[in-house]
Protein backbone atom coordinates (compact mmCIF):
# COMPACT_ATOMS: atom_id res chain seq x y z
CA UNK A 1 16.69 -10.74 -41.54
CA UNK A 2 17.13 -12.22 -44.92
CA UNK A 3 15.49 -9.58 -47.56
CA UNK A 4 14.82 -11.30 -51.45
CA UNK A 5 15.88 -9.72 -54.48
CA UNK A 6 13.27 -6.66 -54.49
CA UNK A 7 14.87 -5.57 -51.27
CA UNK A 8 11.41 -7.08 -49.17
CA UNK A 9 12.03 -9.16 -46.24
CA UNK A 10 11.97 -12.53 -47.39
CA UNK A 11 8.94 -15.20 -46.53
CA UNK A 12 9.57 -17.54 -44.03
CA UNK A 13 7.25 -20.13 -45.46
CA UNK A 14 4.73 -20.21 -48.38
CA UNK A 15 2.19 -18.08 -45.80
CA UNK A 16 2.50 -13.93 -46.20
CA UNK A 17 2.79 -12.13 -43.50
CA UNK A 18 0.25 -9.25 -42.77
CA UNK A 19 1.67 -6.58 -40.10
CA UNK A 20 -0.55 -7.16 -36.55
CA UNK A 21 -0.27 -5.57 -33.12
CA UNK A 22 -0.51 -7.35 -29.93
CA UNK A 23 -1.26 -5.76 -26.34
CA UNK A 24 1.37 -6.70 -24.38
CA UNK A 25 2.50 -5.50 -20.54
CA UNK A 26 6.26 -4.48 -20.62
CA UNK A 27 7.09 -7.52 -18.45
CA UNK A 28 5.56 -9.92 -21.42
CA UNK A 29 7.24 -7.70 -23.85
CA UNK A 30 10.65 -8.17 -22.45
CA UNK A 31 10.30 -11.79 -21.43
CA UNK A 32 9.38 -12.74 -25.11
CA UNK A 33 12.22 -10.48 -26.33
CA UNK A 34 14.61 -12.35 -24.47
CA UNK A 35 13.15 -15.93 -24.79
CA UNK A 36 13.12 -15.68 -28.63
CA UNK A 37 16.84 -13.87 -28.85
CA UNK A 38 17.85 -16.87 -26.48
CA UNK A 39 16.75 -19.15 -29.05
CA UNK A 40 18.21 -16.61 -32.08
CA UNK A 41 14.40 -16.07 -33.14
CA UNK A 42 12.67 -12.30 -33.28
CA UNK A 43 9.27 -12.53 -31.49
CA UNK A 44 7.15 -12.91 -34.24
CA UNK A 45 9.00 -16.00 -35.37
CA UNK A 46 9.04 -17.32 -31.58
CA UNK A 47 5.03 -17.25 -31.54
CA UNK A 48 4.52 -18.23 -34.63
CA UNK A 49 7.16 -21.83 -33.52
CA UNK A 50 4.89 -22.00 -30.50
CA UNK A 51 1.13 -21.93 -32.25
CA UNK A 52 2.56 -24.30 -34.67
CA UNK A 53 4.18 -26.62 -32.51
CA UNK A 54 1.02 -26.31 -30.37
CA UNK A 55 -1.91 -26.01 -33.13
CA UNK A 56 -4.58 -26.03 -30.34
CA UNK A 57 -5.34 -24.28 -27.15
CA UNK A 58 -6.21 -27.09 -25.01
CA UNK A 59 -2.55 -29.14 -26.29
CA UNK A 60 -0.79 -25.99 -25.06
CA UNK A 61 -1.20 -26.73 -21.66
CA UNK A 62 -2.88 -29.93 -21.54
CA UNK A 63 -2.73 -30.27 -17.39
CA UNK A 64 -1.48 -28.62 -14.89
CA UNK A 65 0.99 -31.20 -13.78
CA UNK A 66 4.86 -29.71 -13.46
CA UNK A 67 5.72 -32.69 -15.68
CA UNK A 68 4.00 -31.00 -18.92
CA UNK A 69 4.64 -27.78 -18.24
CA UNK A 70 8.64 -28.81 -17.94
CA UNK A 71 8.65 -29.06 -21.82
CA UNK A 72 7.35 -25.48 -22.50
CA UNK A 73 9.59 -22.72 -23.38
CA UNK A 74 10.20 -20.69 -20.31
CA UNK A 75 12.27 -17.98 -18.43
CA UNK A 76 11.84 -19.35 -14.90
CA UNK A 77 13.12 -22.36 -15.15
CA UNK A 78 14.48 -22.11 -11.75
CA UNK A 79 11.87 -20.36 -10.25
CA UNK A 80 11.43 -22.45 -7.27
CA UNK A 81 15.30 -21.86 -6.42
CA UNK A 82 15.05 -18.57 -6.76
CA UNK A 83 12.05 -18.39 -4.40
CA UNK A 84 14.11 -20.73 -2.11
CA UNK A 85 16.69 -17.93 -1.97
CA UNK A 86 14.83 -15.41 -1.74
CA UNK A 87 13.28 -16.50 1.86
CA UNK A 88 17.01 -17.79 2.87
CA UNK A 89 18.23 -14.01 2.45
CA UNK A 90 15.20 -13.12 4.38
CA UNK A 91 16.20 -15.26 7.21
CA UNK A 92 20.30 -13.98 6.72
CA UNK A 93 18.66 -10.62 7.01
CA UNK A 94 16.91 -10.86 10.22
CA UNK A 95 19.08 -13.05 12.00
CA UNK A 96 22.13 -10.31 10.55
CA UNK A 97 19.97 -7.53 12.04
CA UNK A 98 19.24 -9.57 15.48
CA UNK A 99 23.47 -9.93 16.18
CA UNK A 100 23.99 -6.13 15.37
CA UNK A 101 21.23 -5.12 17.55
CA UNK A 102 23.14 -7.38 20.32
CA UNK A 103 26.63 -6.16 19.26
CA UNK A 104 25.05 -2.43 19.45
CA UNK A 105 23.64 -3.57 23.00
CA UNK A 106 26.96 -4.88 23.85
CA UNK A 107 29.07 -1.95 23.28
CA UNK A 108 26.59 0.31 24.36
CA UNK A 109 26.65 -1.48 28.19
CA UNK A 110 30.26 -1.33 28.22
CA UNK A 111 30.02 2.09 27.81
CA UNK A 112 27.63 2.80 29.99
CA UNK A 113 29.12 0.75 32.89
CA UNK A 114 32.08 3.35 31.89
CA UNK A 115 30.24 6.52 32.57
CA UNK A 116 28.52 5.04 35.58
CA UNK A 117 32.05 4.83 37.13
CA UNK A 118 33.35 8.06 35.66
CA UNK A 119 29.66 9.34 37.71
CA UNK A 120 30.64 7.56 40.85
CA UNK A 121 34.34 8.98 41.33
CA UNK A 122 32.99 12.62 40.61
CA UNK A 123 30.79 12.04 43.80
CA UNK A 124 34.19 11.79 46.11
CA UNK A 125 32.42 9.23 48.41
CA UNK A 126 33.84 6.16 49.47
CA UNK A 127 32.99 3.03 47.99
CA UNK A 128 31.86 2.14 51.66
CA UNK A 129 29.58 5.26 52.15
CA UNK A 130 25.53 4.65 52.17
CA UNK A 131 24.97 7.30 49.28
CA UNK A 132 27.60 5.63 46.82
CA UNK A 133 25.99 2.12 46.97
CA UNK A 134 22.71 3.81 46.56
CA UNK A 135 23.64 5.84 43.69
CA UNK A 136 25.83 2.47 42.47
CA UNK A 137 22.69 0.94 42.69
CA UNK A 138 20.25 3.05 40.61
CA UNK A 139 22.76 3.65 37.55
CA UNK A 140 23.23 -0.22 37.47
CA UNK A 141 19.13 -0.90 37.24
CA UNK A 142 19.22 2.02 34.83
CA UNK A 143 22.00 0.21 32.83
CA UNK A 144 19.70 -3.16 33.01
CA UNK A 145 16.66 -0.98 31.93
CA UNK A 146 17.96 0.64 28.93
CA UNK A 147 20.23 -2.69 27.75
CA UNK A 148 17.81 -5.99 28.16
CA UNK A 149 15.93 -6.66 24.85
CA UNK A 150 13.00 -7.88 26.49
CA UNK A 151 12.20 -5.46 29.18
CA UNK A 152 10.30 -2.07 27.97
CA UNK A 153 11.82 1.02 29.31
CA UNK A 154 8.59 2.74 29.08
């Protein structure tokens, strides 16, 4: 800041400057720190550009329409990208999380169909015998039970 011969910060204009206090959340606080310092203003001189570029309340945002408010200083610009993004991650995400709950399910059959055989040569039955195609039997609904997505175990 530019200070004038008594050591006093000098006047922007012809109009003093008396010290005020706004209430401000931190979120409006930091966005108008980092629109002015964008523009190589401090925040005082950003809203005092803005009141005198806009002198009345009703010319700062005339209408709603996105074609007026395109010509107001703003941090989210691309807001409706980001937004865009946002729910395109979402999808990533879920879809991400649907293959490596099938990849899990995957391995997890193969190694159950493993253990099911390691089961069925501890019995010492042949692969004829009545009692190893029952057993064969049960461990392979068990194996469809605990592996198919859409069928509840309980």
């Amino acid at each position: 800041m530019k200070r004038d011969i008594q050591g006093k910060f000098a006047l922007k204009n012809e109009d003093y400057r008396l010290v005020r206090s706004l209430r401000l959340t931190d979120s409006t606080w930091v966005t108008l720190g980092i629109t002015s310092e964008c523009l190589g203003l401090t925040r005082a001189d950003y809203l005092e550009q803005i009141i005198r570029e806009n002198a009345l309340p009703n010319t700062v945002y005339p209408s709603n329409t996105r074609q007026n408010l395109e010509f107001l200083p703003s941090n989210t610009r691309y807001e409706e990208e980001i937004e865009l993004l946002k729910v395109q991650i979402q999808n990533l995400t879920q879809k991400n999380a649907a293959l490596m709950e099938r990849t899990a399910i995957a391995f997890s059959q193969v190694e159950l169909e493993l253990l099911r055989d390691r089961i069925l040569l501890d019995l010492k039955l042949g692969k004829q015998a009545p009692g190893y195609k029952a057993v064969q039997k049960a461990l392979n609904r068990f194996i469809a039970e605990l592996t198919d997505p859409n069928r509840s175990v309980f």
